[in-house]
PDB file of N, CA and C in Angstrom:
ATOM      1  N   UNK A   1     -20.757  17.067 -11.346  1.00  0.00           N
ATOM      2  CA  UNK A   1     -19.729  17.204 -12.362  1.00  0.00           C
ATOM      3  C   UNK A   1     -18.602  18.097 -11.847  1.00  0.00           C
ATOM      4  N   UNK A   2     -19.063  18.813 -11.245  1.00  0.00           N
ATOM      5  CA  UNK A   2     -18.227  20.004 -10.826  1.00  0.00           C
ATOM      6  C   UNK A   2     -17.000  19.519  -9.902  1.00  0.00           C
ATOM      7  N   UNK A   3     -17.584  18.350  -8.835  1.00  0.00           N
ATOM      8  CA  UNK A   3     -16.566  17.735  -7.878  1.00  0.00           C
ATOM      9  C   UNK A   3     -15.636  16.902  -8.180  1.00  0.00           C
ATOM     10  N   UNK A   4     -16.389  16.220  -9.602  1.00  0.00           N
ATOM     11  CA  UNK A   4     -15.631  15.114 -10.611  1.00  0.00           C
ATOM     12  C   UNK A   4     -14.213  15.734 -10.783  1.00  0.00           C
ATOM     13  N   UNK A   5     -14.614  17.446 -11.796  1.00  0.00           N
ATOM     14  CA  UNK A   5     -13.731  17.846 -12.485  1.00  0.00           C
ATOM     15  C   UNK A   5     -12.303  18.645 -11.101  1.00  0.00           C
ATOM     16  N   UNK A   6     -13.252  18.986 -10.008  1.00  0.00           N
ATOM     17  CA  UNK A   6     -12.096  19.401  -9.282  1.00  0.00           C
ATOM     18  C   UNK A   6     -11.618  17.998  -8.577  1.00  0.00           C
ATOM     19  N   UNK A   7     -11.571  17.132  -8.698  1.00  0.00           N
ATOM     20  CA  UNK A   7     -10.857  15.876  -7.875  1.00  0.00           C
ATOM     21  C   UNK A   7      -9.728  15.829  -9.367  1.00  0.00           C
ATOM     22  N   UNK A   8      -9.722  15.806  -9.950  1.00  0.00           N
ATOM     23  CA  UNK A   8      -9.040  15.767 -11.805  1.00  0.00           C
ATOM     24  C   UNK A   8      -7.961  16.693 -11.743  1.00  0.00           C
ATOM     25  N   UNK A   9      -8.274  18.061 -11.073  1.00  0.00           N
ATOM     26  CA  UNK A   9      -7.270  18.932 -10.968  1.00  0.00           C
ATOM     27  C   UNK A   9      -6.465  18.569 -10.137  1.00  0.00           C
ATOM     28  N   UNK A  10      -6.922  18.487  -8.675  1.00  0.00           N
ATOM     29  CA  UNK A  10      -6.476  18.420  -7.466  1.00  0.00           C
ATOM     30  C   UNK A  10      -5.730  17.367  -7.408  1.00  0.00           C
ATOM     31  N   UNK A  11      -5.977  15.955  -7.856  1.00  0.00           N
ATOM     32  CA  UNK A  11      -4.690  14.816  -8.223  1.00  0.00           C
ATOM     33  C   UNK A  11      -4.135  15.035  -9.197  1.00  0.00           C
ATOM     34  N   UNK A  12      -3.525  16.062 -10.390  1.00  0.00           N
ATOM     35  CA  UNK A  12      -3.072  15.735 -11.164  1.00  0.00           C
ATOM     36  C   UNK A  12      -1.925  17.116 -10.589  1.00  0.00           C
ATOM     37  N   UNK A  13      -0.675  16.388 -11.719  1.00  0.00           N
ATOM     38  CA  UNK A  13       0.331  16.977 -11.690  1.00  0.00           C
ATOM     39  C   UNK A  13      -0.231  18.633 -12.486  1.00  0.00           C
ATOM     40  N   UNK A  14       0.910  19.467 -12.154  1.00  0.00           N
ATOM     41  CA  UNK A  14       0.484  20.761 -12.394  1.00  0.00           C
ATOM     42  C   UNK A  14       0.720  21.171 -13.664  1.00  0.00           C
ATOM     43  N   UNK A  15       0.678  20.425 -14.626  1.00  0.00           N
ATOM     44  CA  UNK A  15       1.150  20.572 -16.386  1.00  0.00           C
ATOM     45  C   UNK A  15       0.238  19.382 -16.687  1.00  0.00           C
ATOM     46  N   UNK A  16      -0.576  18.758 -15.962  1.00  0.00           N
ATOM     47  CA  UNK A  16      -1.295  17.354 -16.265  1.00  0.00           C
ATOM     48  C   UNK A  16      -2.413  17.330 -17.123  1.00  0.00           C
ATOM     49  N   UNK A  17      -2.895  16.256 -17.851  1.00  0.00           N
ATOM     50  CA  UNK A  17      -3.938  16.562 -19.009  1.00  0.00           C
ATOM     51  C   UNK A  17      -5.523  16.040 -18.291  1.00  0.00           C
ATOM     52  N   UNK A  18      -6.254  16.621 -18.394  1.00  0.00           N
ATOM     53  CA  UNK A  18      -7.507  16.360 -18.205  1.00  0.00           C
ATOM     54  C   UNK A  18      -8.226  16.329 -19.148  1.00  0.00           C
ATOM     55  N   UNK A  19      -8.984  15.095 -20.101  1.00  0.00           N
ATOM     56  CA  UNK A  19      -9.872  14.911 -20.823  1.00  0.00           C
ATOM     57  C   UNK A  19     -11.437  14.516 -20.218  1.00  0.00           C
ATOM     58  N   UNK A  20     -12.337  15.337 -21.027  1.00  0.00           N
ATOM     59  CA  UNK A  20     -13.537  14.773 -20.544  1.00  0.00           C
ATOM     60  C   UNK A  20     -14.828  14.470 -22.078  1.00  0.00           C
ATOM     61  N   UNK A  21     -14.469  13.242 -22.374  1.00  0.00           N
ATOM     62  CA  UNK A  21     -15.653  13.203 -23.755  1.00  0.00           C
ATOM     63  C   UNK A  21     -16.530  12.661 -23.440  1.00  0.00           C
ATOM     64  N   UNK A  22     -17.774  12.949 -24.110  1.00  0.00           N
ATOM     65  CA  UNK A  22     -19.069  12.530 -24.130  1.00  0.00           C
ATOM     66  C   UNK A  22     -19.417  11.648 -25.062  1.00  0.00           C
ATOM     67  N   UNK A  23     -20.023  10.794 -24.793  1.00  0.00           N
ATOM     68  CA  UNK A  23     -21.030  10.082 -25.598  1.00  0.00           C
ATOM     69  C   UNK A  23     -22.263   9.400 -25.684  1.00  0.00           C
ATOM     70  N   UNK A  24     -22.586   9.654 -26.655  1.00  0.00           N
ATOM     71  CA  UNK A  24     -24.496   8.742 -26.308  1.00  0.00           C
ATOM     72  C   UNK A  24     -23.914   7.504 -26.590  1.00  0.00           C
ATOM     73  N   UNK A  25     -25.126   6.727 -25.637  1.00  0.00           N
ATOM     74  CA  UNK A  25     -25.395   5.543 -25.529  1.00  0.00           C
ATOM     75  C   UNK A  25     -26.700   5.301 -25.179  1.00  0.00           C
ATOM     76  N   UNK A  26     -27.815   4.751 -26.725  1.00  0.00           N
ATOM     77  CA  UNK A  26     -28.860   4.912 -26.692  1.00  0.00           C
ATOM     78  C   UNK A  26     -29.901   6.333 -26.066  1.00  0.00           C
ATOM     79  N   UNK A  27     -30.115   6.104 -25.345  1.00  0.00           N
ATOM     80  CA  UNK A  27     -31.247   7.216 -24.509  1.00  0.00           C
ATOM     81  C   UNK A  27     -30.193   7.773 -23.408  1.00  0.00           C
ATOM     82  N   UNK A  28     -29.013   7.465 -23.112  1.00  0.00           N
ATOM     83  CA  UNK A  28     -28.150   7.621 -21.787  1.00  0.00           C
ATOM     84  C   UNK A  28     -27.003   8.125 -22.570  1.00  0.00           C
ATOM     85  N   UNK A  29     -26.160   9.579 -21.647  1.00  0.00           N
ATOM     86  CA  UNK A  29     -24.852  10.033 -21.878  1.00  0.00           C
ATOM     87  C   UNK A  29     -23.818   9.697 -21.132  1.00  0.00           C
ATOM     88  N   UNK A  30     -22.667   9.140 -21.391  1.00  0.00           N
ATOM     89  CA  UNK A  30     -21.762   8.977 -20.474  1.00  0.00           C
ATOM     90  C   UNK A  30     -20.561  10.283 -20.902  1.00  0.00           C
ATOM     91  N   UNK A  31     -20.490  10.584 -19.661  1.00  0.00           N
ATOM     92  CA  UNK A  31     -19.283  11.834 -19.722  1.00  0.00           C
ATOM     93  C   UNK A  31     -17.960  11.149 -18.797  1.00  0.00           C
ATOM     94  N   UNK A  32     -17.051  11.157 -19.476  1.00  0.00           N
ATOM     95  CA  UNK A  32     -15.616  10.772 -18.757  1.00  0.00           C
ATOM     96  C   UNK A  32     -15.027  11.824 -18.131  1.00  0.00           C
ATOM     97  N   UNK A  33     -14.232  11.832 -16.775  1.00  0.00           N
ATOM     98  CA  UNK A  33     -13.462  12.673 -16.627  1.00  0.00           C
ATOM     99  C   UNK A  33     -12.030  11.551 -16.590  1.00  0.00           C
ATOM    100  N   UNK A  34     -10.901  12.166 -17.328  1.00  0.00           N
ATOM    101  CA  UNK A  34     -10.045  11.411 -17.361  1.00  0.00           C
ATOM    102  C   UNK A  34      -8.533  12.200 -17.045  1.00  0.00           C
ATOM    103  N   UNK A  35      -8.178  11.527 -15.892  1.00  0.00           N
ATOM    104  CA  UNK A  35      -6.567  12.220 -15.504  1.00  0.00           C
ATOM    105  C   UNK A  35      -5.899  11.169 -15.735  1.00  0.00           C
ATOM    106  N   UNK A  36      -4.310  11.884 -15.274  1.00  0.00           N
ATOM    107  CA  UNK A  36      -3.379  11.264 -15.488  1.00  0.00           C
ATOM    108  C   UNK A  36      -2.780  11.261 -14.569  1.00  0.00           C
ATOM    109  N   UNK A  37      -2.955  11.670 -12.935  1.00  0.00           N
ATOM    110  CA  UNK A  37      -2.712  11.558 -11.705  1.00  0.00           C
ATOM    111  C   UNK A  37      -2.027   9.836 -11.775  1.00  0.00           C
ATOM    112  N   UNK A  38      -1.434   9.870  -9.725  1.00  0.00           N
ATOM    113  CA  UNK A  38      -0.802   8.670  -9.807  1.00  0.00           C
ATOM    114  C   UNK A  38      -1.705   7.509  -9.344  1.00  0.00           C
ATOM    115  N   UNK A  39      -2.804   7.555  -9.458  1.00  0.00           N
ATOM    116  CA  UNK A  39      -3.787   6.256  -9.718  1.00  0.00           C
ATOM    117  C   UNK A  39      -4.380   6.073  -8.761  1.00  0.00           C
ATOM    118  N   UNK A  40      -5.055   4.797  -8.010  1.00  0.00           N
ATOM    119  CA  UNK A  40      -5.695   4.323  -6.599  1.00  0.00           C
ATOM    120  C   UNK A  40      -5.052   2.883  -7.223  1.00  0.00           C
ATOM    121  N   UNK A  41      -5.023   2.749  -5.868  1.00  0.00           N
ATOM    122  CA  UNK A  41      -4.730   0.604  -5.481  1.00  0.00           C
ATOM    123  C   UNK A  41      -5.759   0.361  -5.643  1.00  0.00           C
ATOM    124  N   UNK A  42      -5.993  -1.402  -6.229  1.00  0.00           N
ATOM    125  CA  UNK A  42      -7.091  -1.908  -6.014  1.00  0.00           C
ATOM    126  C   UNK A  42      -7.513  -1.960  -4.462  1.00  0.00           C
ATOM    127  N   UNK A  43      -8.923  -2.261  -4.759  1.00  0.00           N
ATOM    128  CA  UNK A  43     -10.222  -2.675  -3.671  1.00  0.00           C
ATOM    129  C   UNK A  43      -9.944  -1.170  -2.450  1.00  0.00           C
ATOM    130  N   UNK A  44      -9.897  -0.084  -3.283  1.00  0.00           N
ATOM    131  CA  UNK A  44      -9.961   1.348  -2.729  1.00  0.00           C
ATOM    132  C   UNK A  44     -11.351   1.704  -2.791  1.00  0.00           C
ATOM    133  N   UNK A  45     -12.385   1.044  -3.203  1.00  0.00           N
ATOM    134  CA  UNK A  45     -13.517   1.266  -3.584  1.00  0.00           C
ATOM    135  C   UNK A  45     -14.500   2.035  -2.407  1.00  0.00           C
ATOM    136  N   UNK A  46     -14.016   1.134  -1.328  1.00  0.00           N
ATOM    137  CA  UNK A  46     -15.143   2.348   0.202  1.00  0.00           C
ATOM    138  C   UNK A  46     -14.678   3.204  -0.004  1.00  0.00           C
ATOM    139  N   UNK A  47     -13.309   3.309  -0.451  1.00  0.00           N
ATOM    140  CA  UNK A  47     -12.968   4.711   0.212  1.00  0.00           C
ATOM    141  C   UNK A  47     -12.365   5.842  -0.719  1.00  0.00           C
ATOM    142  N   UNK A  48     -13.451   5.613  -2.060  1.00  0.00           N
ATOM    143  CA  UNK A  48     -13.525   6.503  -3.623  1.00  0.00           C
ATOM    144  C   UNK A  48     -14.752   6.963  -2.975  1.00  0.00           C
ATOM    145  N   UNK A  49     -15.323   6.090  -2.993  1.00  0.00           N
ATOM    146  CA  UNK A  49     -17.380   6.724  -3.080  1.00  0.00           C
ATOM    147  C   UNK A  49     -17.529   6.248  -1.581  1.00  0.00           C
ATOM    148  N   UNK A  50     -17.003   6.315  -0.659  1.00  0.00           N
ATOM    149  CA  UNK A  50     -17.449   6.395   0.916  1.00  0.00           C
ATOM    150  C   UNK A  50     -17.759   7.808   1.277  1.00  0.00           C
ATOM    151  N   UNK A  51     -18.581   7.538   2.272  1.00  0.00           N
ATOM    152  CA  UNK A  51     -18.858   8.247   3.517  1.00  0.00           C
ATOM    153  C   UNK A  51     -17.702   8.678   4.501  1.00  0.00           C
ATOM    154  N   UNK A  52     -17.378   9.963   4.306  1.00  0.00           N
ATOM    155  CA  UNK A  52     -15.671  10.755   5.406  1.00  0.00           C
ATOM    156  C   UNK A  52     -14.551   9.502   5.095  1.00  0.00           C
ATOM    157  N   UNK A  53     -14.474   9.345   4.326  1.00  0.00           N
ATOM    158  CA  UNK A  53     -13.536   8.530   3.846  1.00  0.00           C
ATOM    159  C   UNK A  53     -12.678   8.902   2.420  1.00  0.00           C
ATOM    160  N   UNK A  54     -11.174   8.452   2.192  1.00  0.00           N
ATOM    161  CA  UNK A  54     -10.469   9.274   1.623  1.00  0.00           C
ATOM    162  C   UNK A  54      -9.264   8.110   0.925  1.00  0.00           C
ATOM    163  N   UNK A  55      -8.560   7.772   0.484  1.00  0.00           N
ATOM    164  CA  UNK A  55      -8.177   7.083  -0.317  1.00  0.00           C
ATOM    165  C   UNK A  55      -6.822   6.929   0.491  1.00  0.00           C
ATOM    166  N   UNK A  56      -5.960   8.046   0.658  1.00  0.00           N
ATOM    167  CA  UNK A  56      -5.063   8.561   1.709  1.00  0.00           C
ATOM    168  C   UNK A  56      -5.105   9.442   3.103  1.00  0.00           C
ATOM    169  N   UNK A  57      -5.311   8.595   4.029  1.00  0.00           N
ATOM    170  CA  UNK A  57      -6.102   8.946   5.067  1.00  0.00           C
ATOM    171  C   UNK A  57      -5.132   9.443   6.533  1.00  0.00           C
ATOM    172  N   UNK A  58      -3.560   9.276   6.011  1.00  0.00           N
ATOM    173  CA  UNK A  58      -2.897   8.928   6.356  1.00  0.00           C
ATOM    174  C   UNK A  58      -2.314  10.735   6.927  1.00  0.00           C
ATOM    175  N   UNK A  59      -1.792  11.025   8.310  1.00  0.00           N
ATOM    176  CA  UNK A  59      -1.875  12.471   8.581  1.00  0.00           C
ATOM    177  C   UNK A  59      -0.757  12.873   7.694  1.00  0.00           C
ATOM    178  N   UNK A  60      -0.028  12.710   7.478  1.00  0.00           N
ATOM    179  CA  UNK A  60       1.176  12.960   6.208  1.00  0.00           C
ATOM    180  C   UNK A  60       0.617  13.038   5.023  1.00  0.00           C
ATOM    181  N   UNK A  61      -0.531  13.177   4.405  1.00  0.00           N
ATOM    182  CA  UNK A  61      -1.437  13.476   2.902  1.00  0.00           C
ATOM    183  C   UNK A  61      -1.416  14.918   2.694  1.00  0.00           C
ATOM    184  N   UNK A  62      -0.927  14.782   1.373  1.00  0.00           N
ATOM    185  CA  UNK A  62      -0.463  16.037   0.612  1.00  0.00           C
ATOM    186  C   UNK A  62      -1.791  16.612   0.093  1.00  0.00           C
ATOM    187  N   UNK A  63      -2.930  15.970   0.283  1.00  0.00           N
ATOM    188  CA  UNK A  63      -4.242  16.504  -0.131  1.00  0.00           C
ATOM    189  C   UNK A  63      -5.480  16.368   0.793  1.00  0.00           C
ATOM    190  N   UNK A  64      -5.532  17.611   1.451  1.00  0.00           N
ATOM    191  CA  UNK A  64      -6.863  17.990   2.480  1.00  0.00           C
ATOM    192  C   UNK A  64      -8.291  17.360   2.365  1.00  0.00           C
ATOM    193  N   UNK A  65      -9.099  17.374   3.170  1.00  0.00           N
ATOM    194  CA  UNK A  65     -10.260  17.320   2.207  1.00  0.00           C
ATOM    195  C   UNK A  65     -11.119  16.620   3.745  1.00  0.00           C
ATOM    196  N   UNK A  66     -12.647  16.323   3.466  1.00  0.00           N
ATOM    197  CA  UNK A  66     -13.702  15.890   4.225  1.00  0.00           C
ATOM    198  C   UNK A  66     -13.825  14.446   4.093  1.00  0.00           C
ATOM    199  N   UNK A  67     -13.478  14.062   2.647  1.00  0.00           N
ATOM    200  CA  UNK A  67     -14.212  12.887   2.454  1.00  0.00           C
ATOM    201  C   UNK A  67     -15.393  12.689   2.014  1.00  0.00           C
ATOM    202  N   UNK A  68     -16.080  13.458   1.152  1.00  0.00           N
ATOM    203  CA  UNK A  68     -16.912  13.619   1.025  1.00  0.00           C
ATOM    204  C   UNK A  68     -17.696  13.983   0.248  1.00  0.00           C
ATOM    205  N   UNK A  69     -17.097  14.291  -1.275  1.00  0.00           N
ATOM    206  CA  UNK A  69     -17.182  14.859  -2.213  1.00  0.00           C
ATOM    207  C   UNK A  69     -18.174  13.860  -3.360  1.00  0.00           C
ATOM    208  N   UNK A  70     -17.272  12.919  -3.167  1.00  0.00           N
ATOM    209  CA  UNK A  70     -17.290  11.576  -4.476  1.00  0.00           C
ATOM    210  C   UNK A  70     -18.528  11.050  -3.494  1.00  0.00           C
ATOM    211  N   UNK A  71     -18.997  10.844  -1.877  1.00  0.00           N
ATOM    212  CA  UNK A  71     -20.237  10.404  -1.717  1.00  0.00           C
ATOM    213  C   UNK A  71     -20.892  11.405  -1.895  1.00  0.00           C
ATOM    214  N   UNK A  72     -21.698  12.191  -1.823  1.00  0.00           N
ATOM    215  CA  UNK A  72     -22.262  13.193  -2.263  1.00  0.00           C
ATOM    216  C   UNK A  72     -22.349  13.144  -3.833  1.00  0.00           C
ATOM    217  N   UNK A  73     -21.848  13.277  -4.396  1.00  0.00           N
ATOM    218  CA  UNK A  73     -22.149  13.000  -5.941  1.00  0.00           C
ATOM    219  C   UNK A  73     -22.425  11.873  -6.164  1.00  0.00           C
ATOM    220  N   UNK A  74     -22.192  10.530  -5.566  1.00  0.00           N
ATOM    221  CA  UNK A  74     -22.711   9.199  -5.760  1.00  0.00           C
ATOM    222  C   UNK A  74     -24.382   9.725  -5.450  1.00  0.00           C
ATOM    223  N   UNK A  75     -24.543  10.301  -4.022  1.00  0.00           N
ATOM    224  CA  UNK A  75     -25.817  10.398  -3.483  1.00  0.00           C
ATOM    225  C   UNK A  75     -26.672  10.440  -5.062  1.00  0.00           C
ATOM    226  N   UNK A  76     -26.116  11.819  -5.356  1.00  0.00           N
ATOM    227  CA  UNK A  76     -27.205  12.924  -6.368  1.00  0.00           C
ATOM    228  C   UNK A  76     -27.123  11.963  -7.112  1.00  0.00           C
ATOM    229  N   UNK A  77     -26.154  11.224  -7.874  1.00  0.00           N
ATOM    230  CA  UNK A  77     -26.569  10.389  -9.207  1.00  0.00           C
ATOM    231  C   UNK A  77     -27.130   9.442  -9.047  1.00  0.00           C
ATOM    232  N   UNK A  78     -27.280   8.639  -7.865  1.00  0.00           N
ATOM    233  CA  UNK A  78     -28.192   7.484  -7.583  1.00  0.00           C
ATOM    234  C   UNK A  78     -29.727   8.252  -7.486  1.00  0.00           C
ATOM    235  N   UNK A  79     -29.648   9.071  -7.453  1.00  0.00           N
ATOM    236  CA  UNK A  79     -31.318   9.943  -7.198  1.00  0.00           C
ATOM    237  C   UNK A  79     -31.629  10.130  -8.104  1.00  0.00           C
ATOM    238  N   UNK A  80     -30.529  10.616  -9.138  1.00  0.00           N
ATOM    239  CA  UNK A  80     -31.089  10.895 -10.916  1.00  0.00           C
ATOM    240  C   UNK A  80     -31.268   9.854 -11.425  1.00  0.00           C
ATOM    241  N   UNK A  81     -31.474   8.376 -10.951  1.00  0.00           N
ATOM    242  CA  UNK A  81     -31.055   7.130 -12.012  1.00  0.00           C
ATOM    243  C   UNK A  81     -30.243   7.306 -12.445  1.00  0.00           C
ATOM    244  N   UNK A  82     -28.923   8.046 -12.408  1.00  0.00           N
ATOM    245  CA  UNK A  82     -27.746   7.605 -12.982  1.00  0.00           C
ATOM    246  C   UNK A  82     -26.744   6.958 -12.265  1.00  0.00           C
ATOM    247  N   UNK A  83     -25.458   6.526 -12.351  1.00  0.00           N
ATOM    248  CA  UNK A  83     -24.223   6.352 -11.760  1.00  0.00           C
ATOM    249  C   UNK A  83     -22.955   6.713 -12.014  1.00  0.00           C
ATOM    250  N   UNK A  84     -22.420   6.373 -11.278  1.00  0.00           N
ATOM    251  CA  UNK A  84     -20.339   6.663 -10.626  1.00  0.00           C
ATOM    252  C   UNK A  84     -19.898   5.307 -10.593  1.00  0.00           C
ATOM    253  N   UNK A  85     -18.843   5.721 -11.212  1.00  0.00           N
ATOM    254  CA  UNK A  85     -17.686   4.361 -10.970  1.00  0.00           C
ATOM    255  C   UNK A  85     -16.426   4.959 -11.557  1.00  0.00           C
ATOM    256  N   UNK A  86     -15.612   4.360 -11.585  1.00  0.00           N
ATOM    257  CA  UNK A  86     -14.186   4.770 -11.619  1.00  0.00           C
ATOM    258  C   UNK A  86     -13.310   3.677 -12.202  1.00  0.00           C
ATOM    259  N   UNK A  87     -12.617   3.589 -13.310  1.00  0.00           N
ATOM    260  CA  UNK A  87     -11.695   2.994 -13.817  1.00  0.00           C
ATOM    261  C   UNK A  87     -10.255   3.307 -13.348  1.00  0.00           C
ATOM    262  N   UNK A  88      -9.482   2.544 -12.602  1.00  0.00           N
ATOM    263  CA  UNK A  88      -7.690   3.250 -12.287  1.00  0.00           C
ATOM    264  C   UNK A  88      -7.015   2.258 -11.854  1.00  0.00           C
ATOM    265  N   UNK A  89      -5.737   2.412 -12.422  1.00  0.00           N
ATOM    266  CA  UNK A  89      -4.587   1.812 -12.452  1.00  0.00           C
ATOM    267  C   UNK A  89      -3.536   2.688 -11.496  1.00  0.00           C
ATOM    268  N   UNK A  90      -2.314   1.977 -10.878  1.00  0.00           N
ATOM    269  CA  UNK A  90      -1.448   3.218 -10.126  1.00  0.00           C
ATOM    270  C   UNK A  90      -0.941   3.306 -11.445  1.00  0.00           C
ATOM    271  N   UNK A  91      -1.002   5.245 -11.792  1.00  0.00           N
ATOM    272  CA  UNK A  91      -0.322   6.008 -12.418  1.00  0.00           C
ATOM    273  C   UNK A  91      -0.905   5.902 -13.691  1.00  0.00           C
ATOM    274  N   UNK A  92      -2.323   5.946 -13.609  1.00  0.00           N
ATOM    275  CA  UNK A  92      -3.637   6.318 -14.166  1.00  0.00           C
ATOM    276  C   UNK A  92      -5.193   6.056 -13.574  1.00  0.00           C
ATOM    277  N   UNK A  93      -5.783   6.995 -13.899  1.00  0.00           N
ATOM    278  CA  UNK A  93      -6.636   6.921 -13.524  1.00  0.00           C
ATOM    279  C   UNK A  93      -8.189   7.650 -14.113  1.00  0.00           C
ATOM    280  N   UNK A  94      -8.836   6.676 -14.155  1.00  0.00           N
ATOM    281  CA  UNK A  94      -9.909   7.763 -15.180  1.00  0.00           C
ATOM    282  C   UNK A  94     -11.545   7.389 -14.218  1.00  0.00           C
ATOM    283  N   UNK A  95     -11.813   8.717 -13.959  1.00  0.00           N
ATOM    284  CA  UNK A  95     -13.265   8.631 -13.753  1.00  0.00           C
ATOM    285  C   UNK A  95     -14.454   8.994 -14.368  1.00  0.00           C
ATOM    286  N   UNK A  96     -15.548   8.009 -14.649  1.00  0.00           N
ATOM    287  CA  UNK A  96     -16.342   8.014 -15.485  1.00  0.00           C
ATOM    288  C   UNK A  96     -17.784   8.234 -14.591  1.00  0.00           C
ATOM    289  N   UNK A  97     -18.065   9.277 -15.341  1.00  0.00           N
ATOM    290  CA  UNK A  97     -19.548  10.125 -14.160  1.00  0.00           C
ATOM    291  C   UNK A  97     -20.779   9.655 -15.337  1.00  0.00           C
ATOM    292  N   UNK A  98     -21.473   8.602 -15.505  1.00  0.00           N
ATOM    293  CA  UNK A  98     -22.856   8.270 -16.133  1.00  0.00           C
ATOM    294  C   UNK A  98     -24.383   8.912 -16.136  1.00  0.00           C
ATOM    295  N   UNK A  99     -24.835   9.515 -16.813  1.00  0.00           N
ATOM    296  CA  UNK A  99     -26.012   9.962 -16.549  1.00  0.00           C
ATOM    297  C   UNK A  99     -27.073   9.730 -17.725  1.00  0.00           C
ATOM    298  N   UNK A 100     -28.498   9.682 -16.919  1.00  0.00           N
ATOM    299  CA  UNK A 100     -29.324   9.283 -17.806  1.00  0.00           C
ATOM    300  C   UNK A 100     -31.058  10.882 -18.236  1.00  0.00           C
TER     301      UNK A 100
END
């Protein structure tokens, strides 16, 4: 959750809104993290929940990083029976962290 909520900060503009609601669903909670950052292109998908992989990979990226965050939290939630996935549009974007 913790990596969810700092990827939320870290793409969003510096006055930007971050929502995160909960809800049951049956026996299972889904918690949203939801920004308003400037989105991902489609079929970015290796490289949301990849392995050293990064969305903007490009040496001119305004945002540092390993690559490594969003796999690592895929890891742990596939171990809990839960899951990751990500809903985004350019110039939205909402990630939804599932747990059971």
């Amino acid at each position: 959750m913790a990596k969810i909520l700092s990827n939320a900060v870290k793409f969003s503009s510096q006055d930007g809104i971050i929502k995160v609601p909960l809800a049951c669903i049956g026996e299972n909670a889904r918690i949203q993290v939801r920004d308003y950052g400037e989105g991902i292109s489609e079929g970015s998908d290796d490289k949301v929940l990849g392995q050293f992989s990064q969305v903007d990979s490009s040496k001119e990226r305004k945002i540092c990083g390993t690559g490594l965050g969003m796999y690592i939290t895929k890891k742990i939630m596939d171990g809990n029976n839960g899951s990751i996935d990500y809903i985004s549009e350019l110039g939205l974007i909402a990630k939804s962290l599932c747990s059971r």
